[in-house]
C-alpha atoms as a PDB file:
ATOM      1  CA  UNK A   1       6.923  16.302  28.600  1.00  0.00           C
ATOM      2  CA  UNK A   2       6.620  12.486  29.480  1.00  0.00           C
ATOM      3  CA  UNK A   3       9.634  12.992  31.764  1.00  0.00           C
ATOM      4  CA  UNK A   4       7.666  15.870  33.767  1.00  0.00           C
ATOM      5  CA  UNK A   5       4.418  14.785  33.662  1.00  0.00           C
ATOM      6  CA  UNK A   6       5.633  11.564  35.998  1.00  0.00           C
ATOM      7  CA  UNK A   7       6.120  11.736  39.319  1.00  0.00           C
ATOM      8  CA  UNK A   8       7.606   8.882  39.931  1.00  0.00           C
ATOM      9  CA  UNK A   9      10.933   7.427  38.879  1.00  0.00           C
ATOM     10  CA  UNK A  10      10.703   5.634  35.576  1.00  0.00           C
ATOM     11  CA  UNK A  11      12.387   4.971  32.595  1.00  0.00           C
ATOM     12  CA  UNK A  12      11.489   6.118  29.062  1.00  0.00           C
ATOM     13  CA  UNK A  13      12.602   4.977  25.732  1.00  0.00           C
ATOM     14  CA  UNK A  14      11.318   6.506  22.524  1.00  0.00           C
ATOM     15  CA  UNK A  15      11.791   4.973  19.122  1.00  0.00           C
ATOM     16  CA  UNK A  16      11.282   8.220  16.922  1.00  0.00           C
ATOM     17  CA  UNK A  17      10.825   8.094  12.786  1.00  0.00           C
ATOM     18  CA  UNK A  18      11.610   5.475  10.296  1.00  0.00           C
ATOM     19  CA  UNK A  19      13.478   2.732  11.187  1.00  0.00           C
ATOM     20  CA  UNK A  20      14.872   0.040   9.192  1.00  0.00           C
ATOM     21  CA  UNK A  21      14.933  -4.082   9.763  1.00  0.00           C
ATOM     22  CA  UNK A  22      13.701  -5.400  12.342  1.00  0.00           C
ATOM     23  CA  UNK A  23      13.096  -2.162  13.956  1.00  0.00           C
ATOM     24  CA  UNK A  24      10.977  -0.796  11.627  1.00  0.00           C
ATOM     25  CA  UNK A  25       8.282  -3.071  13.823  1.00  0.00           C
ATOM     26  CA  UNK A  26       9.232  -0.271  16.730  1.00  0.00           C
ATOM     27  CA  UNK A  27       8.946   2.428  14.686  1.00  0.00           C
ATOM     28  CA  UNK A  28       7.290   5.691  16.585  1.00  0.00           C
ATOM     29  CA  UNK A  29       7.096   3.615  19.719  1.00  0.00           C
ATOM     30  CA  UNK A  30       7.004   5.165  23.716  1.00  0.00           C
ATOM     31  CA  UNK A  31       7.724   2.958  25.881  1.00  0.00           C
ATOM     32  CA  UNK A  32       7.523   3.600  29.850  1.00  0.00           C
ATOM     33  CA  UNK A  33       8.248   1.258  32.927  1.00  0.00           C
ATOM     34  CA  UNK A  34       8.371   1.386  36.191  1.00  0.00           C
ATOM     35  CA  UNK A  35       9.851  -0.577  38.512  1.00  0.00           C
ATOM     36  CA  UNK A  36       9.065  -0.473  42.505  1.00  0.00           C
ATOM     37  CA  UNK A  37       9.230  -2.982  44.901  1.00  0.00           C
ATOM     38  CA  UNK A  38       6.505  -5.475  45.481  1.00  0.00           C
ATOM     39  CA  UNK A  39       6.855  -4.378  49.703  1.00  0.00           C
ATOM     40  CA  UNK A  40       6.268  -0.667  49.234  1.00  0.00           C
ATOM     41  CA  UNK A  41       2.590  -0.757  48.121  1.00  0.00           C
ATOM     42  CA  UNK A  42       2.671   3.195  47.961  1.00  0.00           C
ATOM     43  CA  UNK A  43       5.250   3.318  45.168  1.00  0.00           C
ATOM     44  CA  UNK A  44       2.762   0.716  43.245  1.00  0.00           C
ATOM     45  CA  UNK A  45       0.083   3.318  43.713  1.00  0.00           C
ATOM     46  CA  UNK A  46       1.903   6.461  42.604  1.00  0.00           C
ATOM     47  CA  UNK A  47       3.278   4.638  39.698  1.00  0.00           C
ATOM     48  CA  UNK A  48       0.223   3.389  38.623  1.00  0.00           C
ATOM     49  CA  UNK A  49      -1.175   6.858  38.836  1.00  0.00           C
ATOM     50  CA  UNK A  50       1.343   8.150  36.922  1.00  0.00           C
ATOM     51  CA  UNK A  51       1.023   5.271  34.073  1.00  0.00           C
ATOM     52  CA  UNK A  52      -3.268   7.162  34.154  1.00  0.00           C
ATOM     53  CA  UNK A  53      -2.218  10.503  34.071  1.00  0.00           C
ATOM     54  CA  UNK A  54       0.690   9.639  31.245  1.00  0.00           C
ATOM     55  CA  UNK A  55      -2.106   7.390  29.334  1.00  0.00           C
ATOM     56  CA  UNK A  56      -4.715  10.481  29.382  1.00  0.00           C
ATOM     57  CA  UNK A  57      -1.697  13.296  28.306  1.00  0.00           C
ATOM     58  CA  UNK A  58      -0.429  11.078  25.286  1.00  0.00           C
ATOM     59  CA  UNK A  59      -2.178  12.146  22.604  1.00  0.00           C
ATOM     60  CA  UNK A  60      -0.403  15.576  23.450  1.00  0.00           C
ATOM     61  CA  UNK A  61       2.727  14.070  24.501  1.00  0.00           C
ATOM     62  CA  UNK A  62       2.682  12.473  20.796  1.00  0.00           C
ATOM     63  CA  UNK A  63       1.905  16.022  18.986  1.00  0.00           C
ATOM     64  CA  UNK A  64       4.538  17.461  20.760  1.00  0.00           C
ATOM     65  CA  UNK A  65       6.818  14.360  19.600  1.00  0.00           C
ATOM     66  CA  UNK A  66       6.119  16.204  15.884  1.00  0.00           C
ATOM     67  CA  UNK A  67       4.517  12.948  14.696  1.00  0.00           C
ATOM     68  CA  UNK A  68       1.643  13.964  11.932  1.00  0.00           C
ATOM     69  CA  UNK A  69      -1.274  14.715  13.092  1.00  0.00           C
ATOM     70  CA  UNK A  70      -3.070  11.544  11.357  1.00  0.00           C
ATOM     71  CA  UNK A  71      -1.268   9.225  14.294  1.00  0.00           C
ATOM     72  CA  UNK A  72      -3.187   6.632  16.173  1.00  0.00           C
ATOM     73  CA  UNK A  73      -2.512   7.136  19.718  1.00  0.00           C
ATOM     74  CA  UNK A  74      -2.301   3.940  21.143  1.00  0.00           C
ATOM     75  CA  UNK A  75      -1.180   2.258  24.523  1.00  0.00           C
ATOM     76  CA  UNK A  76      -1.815  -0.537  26.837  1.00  0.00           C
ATOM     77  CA  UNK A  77      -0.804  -0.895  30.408  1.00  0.00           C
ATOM     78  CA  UNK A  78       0.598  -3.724  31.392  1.00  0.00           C
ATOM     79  CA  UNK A  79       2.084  -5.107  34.770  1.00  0.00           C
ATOM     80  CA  UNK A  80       4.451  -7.986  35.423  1.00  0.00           C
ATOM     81  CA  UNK A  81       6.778  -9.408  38.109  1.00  0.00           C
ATOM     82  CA  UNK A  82      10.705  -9.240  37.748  1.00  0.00           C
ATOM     83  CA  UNK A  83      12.718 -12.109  39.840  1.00  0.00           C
ATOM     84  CA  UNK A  84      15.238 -10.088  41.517  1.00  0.00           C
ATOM     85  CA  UNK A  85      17.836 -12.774  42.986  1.00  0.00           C
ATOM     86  CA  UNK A  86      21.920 -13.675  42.268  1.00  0.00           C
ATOM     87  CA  UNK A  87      20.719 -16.960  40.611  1.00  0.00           C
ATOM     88  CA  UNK A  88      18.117 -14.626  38.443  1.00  0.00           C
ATOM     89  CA  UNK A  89      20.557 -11.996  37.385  1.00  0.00           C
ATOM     90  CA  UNK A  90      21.249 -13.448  34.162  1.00  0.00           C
ATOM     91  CA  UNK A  91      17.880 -13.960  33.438  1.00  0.00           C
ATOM     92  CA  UNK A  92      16.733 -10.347  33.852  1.00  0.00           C
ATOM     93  CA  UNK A  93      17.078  -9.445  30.022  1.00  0.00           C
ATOM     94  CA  UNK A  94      15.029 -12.649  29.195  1.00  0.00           C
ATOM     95  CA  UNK A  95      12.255 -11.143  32.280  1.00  0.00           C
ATOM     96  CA  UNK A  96      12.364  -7.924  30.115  1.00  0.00           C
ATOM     97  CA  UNK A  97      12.019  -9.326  26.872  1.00  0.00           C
ATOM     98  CA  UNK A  98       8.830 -11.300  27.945  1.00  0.00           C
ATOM     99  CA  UNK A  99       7.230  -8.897  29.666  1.00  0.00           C
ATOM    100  CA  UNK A 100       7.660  -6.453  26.593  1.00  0.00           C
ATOM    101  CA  UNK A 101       6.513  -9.227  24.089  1.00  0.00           C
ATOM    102  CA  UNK A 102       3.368  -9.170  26.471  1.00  0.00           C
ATOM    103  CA  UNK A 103       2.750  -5.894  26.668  1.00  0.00           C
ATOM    104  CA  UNK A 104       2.556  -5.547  22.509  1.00  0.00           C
ATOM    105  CA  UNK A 105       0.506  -8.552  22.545  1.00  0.00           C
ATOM    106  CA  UNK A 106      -1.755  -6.801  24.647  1.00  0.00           C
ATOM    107  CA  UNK A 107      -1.338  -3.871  22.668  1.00  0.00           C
ATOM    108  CA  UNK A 108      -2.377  -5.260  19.236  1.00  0.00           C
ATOM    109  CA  UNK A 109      -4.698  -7.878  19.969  1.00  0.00           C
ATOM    110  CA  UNK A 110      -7.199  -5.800  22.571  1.00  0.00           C
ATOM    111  CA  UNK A 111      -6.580  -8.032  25.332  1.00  0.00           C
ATOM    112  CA  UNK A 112      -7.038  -5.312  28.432  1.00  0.00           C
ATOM    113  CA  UNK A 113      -9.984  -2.766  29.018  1.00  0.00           C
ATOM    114  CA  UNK A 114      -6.389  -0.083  29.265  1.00  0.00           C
ATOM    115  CA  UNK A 115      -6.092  -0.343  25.848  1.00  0.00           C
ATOM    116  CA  UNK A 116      -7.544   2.920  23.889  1.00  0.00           C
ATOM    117  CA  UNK A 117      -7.245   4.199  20.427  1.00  0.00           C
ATOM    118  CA  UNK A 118      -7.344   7.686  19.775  1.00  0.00           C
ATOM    119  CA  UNK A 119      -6.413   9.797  16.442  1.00  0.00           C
ATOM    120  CA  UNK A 120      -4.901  12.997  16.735  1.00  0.00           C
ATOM    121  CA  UNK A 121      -6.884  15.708  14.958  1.00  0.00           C
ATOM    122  CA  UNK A 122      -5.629  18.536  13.061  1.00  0.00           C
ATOM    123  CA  UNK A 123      -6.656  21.867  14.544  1.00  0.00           C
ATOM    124  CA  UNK A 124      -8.040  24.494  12.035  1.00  0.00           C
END
């Protein structure tokens, strides 16, 4: 459902369940990006339009996910810059890792208006 409710291309990776070590920190996790270029302010708009629409669906997107219905629904939007150049290219995994540690700082210390907490209720 996150795949279709974008409309815009993105990439989505989904920690599901237990996990063990260190990525038992990740457990239950969505994570989306998108990446456009800074020169096409129209694909900035439609992604961040997708990121609202995605942020208002989640706590469906979640329940579909078969997570119990006790989860927090949580997210945080967060935007950063990649360096795209040949000097750069090794550094693009170190780019990603810092803008990810950002965006869970964000996430669990409140540090953006984006950020909203939600729990799923049970229906009866």
């Amino acid at each position: 459902r996150a795949e279709l409710s974008s409309k815009t291309p993105n990439t989505i990776e989904i920690m599901h369940g237990t996990q063990s070590g260190i990525w038992g920190l990740f457990g239950d996790m969505m994570l989306v990006s998108w990446v456009y270029s800074d020169q096409k302010p129209d694909y900035e708009a439609a992604a961040k339009q997708d990121a609202a629409q995605l942020a208002a669906a989640l706590a469906t997107i979640v329940t579909e996910l078969g997570l119990p219905n006790t989860t927090q629904v949580r997210y945080a939007l967060h935007e950063g810059i990649l360096v795209q150049s040949k000097e750069a290219a090794s550094a693009l995994g170190a780019q990603w890792r810092t803008l990810f540690a950002q965006a869970i700082l964000q996430l669990e210390h409140g540090q953006s208006d984006a950020i909203q907490h939600e729990t799923i209720k049970e229906s009866l």
